[in-house]
C-alpha atoms as a PDB file:
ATOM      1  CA  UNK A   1       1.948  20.270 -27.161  1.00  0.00           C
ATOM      2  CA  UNK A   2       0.847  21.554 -23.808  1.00  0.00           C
ATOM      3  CA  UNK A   3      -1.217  24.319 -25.645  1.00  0.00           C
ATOM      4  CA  UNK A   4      -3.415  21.655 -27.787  1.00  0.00           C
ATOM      5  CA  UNK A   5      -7.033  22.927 -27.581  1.00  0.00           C
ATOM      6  CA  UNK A   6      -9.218  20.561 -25.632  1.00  0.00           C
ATOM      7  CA  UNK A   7     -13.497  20.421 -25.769  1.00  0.00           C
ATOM      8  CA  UNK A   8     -16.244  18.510 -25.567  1.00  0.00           C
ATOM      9  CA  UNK A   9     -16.907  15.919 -28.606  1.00  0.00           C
ATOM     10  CA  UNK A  10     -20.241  14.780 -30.096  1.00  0.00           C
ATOM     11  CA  UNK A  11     -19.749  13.942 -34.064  1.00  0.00           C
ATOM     12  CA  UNK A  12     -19.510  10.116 -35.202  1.00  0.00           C
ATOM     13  CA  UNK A  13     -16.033  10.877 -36.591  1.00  0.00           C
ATOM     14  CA  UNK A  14     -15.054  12.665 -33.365  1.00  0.00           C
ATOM     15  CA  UNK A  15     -15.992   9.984 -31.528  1.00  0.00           C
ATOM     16  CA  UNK A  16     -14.550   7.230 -33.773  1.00  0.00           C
ATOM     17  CA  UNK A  17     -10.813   9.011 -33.623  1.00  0.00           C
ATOM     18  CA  UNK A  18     -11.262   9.238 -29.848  1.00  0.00           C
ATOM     19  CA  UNK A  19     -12.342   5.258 -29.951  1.00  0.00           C
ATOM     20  CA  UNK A  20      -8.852   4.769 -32.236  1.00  0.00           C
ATOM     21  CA  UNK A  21      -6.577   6.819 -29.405  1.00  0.00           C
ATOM     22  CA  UNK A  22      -8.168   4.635 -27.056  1.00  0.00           C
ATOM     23  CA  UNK A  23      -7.270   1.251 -28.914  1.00  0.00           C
ATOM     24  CA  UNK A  24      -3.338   2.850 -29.316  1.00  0.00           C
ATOM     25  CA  UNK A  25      -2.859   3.750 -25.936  1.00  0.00           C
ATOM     26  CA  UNK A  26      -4.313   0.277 -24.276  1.00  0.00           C
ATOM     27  CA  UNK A  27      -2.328  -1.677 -27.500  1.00  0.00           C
ATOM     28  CA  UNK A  28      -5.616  -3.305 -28.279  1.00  0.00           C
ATOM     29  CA  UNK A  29      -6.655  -3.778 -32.503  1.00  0.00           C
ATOM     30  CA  UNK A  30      -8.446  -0.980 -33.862  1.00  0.00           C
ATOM     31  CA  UNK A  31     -11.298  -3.456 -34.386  1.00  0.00           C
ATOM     32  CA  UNK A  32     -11.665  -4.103 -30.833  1.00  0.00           C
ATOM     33  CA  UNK A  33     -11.138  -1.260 -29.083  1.00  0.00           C
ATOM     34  CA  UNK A  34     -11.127  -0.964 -24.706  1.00  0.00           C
ATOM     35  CA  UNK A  35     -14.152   1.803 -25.551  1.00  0.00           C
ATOM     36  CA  UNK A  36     -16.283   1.390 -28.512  1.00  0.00           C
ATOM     37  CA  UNK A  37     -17.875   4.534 -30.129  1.00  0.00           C
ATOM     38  CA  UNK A  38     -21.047   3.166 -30.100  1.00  0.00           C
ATOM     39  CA  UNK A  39     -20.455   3.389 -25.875  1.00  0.00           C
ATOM     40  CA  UNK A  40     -19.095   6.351 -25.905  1.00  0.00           C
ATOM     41  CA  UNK A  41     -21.719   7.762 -27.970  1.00  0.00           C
ATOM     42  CA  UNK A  42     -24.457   6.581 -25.437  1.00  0.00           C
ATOM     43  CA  UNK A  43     -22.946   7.996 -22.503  1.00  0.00           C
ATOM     44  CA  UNK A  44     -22.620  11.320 -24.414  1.00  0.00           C
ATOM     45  CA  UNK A  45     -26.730  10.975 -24.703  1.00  0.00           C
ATOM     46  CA  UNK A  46     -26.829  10.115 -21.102  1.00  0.00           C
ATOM     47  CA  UNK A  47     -25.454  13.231 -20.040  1.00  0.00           C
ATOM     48  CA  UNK A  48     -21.788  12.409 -19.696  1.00  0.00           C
ATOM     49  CA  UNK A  49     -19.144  14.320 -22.144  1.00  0.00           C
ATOM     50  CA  UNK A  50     -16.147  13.097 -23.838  1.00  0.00           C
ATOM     51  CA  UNK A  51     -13.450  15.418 -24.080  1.00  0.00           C
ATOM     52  CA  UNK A  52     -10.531  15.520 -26.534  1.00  0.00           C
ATOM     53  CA  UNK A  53      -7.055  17.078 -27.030  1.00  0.00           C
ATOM     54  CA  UNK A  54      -6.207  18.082 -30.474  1.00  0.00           C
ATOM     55  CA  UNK A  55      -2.728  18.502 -31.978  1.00  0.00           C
ATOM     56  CA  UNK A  56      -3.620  19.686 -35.057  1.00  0.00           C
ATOM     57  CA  UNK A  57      -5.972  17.438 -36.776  1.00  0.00           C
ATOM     58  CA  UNK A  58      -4.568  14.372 -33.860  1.00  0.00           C
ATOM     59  CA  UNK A  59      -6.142  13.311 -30.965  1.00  0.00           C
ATOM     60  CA  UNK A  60      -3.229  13.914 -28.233  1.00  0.00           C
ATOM     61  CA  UNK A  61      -5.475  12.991 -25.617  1.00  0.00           C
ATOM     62  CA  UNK A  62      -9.307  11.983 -24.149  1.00  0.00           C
ATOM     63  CA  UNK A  63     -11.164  11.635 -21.433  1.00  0.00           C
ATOM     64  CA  UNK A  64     -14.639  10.425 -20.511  1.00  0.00           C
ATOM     65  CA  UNK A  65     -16.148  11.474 -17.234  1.00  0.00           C
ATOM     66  CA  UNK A  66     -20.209  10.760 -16.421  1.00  0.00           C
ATOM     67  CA  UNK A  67     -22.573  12.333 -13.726  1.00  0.00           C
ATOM     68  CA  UNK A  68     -22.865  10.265 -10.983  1.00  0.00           C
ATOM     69  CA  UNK A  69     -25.174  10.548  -7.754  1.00  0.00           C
ATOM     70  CA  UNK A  70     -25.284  13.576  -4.501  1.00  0.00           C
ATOM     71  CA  UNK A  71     -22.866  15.649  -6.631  1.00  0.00           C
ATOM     72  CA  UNK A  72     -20.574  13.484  -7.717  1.00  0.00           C
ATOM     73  CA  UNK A  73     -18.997  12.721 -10.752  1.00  0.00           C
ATOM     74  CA  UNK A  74     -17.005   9.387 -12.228  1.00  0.00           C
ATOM     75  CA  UNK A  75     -13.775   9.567 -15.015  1.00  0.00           C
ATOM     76  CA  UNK A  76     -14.883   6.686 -16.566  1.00  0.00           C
ATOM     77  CA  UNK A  77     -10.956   7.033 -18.593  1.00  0.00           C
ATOM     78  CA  UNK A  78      -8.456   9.354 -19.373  1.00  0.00           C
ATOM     79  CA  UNK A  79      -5.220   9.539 -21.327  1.00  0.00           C
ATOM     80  CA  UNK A  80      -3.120  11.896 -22.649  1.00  0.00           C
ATOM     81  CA  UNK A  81       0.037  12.315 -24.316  1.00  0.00           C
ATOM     82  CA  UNK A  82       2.820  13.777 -21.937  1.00  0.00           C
ATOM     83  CA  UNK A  83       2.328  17.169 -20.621  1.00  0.00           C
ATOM     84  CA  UNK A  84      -1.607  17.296 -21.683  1.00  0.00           C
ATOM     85  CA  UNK A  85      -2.386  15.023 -18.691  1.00  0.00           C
ATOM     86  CA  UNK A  86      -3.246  17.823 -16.477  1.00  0.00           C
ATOM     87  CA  UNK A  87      -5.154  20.014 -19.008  1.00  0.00           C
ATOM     88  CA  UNK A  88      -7.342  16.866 -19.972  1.00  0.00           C
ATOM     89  CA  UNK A  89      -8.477  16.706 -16.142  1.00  0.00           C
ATOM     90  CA  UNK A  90      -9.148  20.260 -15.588  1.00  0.00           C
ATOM     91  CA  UNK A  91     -11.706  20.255 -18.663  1.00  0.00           C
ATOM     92  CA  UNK A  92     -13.015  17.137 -17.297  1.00  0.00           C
ATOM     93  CA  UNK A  93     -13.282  19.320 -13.171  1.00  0.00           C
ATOM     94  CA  UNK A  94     -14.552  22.827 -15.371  1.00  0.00           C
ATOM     95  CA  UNK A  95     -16.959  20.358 -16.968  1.00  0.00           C
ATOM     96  CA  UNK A  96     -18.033  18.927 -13.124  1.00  0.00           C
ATOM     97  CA  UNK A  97     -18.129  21.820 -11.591  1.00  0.00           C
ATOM     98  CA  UNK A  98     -20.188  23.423 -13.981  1.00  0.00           C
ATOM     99  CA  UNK A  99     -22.989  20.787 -13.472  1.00  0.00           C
ATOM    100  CA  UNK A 100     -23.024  21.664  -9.691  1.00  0.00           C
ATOM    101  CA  UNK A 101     -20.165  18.600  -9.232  1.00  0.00           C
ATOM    102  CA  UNK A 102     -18.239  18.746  -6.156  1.00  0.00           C
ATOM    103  CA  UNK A 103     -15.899  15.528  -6.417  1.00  0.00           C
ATOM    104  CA  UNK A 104     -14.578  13.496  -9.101  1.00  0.00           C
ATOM    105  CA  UNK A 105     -14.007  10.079  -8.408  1.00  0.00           C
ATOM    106  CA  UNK A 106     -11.749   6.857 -11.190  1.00  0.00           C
ATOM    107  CA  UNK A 107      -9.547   3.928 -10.661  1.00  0.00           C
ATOM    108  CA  UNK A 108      -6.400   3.050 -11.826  1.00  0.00           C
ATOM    109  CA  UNK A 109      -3.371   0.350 -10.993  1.00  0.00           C
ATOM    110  CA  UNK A 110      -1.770   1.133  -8.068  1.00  0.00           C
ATOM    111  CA  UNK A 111       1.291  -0.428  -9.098  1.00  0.00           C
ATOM    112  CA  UNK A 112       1.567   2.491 -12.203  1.00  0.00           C
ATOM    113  CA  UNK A 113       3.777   4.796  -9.956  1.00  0.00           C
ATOM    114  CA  UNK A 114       3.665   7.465 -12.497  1.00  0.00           C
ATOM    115  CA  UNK A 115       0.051   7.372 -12.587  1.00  0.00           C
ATOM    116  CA  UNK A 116      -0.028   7.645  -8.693  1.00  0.00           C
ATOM    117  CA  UNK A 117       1.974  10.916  -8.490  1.00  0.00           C
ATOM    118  CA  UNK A 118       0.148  12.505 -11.305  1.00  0.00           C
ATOM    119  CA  UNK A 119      -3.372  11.586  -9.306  1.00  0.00           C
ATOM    120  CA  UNK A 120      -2.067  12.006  -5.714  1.00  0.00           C
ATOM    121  CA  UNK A 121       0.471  14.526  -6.092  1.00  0.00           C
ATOM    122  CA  UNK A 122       0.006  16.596  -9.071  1.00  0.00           C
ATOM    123  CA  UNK A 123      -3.771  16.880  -8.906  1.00  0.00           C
ATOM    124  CA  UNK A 124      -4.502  16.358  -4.585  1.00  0.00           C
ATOM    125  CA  UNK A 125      -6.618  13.427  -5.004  1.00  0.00           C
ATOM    126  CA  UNK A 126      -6.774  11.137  -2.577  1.00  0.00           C
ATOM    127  CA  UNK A 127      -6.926   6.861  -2.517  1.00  0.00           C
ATOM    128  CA  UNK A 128      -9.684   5.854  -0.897  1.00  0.00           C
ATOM    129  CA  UNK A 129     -10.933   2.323  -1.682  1.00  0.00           C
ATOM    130  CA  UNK A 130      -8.948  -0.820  -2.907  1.00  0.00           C
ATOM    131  CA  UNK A 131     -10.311  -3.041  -5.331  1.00  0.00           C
ATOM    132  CA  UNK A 132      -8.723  -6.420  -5.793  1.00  0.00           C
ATOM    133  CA  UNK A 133      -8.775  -8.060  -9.381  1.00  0.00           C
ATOM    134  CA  UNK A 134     -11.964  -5.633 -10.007  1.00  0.00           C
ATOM    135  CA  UNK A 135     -12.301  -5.998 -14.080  1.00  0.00           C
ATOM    136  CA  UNK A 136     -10.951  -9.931 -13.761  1.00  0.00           C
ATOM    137  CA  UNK A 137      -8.977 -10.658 -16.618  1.00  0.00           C
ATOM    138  CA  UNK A 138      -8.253  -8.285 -18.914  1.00  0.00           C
ATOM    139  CA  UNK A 139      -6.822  -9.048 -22.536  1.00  0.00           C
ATOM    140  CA  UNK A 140      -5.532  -5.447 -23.707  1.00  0.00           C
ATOM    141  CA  UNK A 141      -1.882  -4.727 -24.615  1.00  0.00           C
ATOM    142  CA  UNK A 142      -0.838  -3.181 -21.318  1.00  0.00           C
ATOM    143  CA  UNK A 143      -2.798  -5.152 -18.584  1.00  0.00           C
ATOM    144  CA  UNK A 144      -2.714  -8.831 -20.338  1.00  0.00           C
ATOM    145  CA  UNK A 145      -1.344 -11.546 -17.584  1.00  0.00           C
ATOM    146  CA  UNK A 146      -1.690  -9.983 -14.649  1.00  0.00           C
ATOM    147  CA  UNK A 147      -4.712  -9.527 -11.696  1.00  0.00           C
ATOM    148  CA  UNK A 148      -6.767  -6.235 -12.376  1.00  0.00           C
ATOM    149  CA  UNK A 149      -6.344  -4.365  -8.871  1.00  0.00           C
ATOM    150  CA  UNK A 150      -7.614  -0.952  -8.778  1.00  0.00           C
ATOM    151  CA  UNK A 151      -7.103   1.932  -6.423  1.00  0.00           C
ATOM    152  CA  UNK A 152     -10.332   4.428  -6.381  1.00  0.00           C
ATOM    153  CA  UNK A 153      -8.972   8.121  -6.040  1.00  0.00           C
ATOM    154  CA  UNK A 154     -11.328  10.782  -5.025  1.00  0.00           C
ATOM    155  CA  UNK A 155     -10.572  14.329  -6.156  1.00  0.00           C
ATOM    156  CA  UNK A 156     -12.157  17.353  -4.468  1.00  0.00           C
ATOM    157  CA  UNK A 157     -13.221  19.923  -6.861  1.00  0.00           C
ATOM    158  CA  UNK A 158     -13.188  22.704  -5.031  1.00  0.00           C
ATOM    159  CA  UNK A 159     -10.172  22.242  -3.663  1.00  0.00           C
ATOM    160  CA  UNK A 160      -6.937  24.640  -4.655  1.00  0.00           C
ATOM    161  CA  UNK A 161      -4.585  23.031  -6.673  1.00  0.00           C
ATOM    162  CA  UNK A 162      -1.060  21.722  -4.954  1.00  0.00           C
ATOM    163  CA  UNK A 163       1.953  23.512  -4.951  1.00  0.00           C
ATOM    164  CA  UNK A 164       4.124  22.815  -8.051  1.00  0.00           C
ATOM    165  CA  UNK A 165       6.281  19.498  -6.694  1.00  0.00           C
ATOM    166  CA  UNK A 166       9.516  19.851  -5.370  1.00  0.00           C
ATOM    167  CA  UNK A 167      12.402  19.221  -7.914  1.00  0.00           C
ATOM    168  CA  UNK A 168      14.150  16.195  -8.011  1.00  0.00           C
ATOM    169  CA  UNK A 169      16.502  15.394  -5.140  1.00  0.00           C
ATOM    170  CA  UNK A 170      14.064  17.595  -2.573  1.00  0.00           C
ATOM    171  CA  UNK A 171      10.883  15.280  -2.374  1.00  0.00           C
ATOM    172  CA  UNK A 172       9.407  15.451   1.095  1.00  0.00           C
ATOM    173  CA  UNK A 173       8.093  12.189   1.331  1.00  0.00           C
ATOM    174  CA  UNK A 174      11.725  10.868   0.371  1.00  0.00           C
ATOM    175  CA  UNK A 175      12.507  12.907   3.260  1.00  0.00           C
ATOM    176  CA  UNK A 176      10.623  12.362   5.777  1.00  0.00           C
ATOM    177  CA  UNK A 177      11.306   8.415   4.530  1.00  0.00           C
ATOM    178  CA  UNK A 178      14.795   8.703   5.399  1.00  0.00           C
ATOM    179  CA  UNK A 179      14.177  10.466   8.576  1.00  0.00           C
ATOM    180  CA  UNK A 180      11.625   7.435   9.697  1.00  0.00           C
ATOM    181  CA  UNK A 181      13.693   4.281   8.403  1.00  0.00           C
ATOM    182  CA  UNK A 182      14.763   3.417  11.910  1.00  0.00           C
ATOM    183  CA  UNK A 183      11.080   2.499  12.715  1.00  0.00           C
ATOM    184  CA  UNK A 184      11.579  -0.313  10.808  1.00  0.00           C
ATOM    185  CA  UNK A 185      11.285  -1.875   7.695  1.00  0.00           C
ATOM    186  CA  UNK A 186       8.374  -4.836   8.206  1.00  0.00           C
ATOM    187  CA  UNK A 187       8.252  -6.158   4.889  1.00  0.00           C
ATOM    188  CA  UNK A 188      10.586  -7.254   1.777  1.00  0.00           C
ATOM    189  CA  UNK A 189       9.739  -6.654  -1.841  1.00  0.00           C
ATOM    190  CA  UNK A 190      10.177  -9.302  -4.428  1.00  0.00           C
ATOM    191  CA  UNK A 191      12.952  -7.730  -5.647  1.00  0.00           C
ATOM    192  CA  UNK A 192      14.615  -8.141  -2.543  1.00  0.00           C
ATOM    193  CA  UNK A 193      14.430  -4.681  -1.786  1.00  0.00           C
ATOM    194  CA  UNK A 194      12.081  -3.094   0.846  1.00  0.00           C
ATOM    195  CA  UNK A 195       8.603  -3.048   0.486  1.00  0.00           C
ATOM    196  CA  UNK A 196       7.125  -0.796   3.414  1.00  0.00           C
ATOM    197  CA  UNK A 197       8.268   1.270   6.539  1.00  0.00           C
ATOM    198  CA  UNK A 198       6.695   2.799   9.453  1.00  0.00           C
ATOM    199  CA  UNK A 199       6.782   5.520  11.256  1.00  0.00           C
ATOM    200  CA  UNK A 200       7.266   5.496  15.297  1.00  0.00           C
ATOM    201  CA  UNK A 201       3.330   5.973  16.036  1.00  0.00           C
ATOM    202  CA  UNK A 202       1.907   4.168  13.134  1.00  0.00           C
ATOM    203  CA  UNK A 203       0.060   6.777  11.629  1.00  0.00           C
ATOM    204  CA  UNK A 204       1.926   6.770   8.350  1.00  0.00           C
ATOM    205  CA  UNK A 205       3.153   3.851   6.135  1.00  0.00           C
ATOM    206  CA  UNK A 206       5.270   3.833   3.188  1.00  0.00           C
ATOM    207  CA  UNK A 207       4.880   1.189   0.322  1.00  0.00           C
ATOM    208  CA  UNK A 208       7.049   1.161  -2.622  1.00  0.00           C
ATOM    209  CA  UNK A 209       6.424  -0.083  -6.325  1.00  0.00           C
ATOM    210  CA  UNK A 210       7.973  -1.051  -9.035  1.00  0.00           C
ATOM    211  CA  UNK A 211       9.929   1.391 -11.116  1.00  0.00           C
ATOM    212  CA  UNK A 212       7.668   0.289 -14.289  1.00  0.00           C
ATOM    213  CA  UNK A 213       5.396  -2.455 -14.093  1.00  0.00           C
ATOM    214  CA  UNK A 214       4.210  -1.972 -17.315  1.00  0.00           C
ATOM    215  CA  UNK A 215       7.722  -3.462 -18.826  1.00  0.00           C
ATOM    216  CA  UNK A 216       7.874  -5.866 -16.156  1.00  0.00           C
ATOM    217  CA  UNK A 217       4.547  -7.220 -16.516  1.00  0.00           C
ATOM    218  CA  UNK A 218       5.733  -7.553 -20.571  1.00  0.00           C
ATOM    219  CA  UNK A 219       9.530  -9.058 -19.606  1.00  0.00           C
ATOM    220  CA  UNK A 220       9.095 -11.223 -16.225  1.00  0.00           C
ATOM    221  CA  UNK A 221       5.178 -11.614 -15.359  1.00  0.00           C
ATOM    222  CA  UNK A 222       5.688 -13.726 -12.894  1.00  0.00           C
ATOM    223  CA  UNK A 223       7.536 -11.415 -10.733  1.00  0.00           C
ATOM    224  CA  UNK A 224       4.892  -8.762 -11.850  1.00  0.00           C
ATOM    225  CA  UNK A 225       2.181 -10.791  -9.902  1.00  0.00           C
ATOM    226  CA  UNK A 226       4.479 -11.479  -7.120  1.00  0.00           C
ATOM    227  CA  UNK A 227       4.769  -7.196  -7.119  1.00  0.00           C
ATOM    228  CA  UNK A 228       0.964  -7.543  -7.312  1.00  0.00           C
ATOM    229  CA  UNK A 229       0.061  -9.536  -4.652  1.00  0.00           C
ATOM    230  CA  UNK A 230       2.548  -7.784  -1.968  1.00  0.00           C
ATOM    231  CA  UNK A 231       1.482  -4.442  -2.720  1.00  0.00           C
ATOM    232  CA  UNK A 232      -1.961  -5.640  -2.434  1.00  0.00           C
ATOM    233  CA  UNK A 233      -1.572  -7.119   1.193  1.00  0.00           C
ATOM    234  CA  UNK A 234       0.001  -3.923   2.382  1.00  0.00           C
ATOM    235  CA  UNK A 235      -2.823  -1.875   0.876  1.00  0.00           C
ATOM    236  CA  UNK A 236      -5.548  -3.844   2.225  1.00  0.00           C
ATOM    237  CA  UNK A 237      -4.304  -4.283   5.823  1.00  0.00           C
ATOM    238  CA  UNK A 238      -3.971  -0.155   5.668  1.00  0.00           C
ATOM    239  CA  UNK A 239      -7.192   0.507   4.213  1.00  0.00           C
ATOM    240  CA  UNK A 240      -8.786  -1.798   6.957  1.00  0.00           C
ATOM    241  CA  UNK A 241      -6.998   0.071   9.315  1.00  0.00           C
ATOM    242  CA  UNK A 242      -8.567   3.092   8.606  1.00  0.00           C
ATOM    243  CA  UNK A 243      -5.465   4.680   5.870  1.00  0.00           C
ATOM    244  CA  UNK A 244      -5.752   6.503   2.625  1.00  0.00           C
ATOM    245  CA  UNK A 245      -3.610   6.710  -0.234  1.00  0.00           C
ATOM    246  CA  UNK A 246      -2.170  10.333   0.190  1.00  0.00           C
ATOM    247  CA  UNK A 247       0.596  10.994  -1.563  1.00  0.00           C
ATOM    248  CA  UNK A 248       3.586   9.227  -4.101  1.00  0.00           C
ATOM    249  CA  UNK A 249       7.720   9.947  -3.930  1.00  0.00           C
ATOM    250  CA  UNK A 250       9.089  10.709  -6.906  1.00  0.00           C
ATOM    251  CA  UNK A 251      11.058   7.360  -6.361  1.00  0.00           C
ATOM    252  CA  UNK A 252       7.996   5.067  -6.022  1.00  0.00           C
ATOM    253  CA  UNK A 253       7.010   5.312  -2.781  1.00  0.00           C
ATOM    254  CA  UNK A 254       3.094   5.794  -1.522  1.00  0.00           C
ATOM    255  CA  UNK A 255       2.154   7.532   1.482  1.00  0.00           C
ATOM    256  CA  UNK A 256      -0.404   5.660   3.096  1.00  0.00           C
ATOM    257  CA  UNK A 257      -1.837   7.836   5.906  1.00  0.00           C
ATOM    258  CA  UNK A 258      -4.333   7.104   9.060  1.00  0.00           C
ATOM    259  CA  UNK A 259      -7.372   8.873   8.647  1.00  0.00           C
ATOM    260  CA  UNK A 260      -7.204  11.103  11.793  1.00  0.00           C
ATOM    261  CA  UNK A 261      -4.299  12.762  10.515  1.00  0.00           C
ATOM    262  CA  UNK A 262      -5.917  13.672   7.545  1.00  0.00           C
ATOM    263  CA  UNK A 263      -8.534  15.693   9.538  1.00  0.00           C
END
């Protein structure tokens, strides 16, 4: 699987099976699909590229990235079966890069911890805006019921790639967690569980999110929007305060970090 070929897609019927991956991964009809082809096929003509993972004749995964302005670029959406996730985004940075790209910015829910340690950890980007409810209402298989909060990540190009993660059991932000916990824990998450610590300086906070919101959101969506709307009031006062979204535990946990110790 990890070796499925992945290029750029123009064709009608290219673009239609990429439209149909689309519909299956956001649970959405065929018939009304999260990105129509006709859409897709536009921002193809407007300079932006659509790239696909084959496994054999199947689309395993796609990804739709557009120029954007001062050498930047935007991932309008990606997905990808598991283990193509990272080839999908370096096509998308070759892609960039060779249109004179330096950075590659997207959204995505912050409370998808997976998603946050593929885009923080795995790939170096860094959070750097918080958008609350920023779609409004949204009526696909995976994000029906709750508020639409996004977290921008912004992914330097040029940048090497991170270290391969620790293994289980070694993660340094678990670490460095359990090192810090005296500082205090300020907040409780609606499980009853913590929700954020400190360090002693307050240069660093941890938040933690749910282990899959995704089945929460489907079994108790109450308490998913309860998740929602603490995570959101710890991200917001952080971002205010001058933090960015730096890095994800293996056990749910963000790093949120001041920006002077990111310099």
């Amino acid at each position: 699987m990890t070796t499925a070929p992945i290029r750029a897609v123009h064709g009608v019927a290219e673009i239609a099976a990429v439209t149909d991956y689309f519909s299956d991964v956001w649970h959405t009809p065929r018939t009304a699909p999260p990105y129509p082809a006709e859409v897709l096929h536009s921002l193809i003509h407007a300079g932006g590229a659509v790239h696909v993972a084959l496994d054999g004749t199947r689309v395993a995964g796609a990804a739709v990235v557009v120029l954007g302005p001062q050498g930047d670029t935007y991932s309008l959406v990606a997905a990808a079966d598991q283990g193509l996730g990272l080839a999908v985004k370096r096509a998308q940075r070759a892609w960039a890069l060779d249109r004179g790209a330096r950075t590659m910015r997207w959204t995505f829910d912050p409370l998808v911890g997976r998603n946050a340690r593929f885009n923080l950890a795995k790939l170096g980007a860094v959070g750097t805006e918080y958008l609350v409810d920023f779609y409004g209402p949204m009526a696909d298989g995976v994000n029906d019921g709750d508020e639409s909060d996004r977290l921008t990540v912004t992914w330097d190009l040029t940048a090497p790639e991170p270290a391969a993660p620790p293994p289980p059991g070694m993660d340094d932000a678990h670490d460095r967690r359990a090192a810090l916990a005296p500082a205090g824990v300020s907040a409780v998450a609606p499980d009853g569980g913590p929700l954020t610590l400190h360090d002693r300086d307050g240069q660093r906070v941890w938040c933690r999110v749910p282990d899959d919101i995704v089945a929460l959101r489907a079994a108790a969506p109450a308490l998913a929007l309860r998740w929602r709307h603490a995570v959101r009031a710890v991200f917001t006062d952080a971002f205010a305060r001058g933090c960015t979204a730096t890095g994800m535990s293996r056990d749910g946990w963000y790093t949120l970090t001041h920006q002077e110790q990111t310099a």
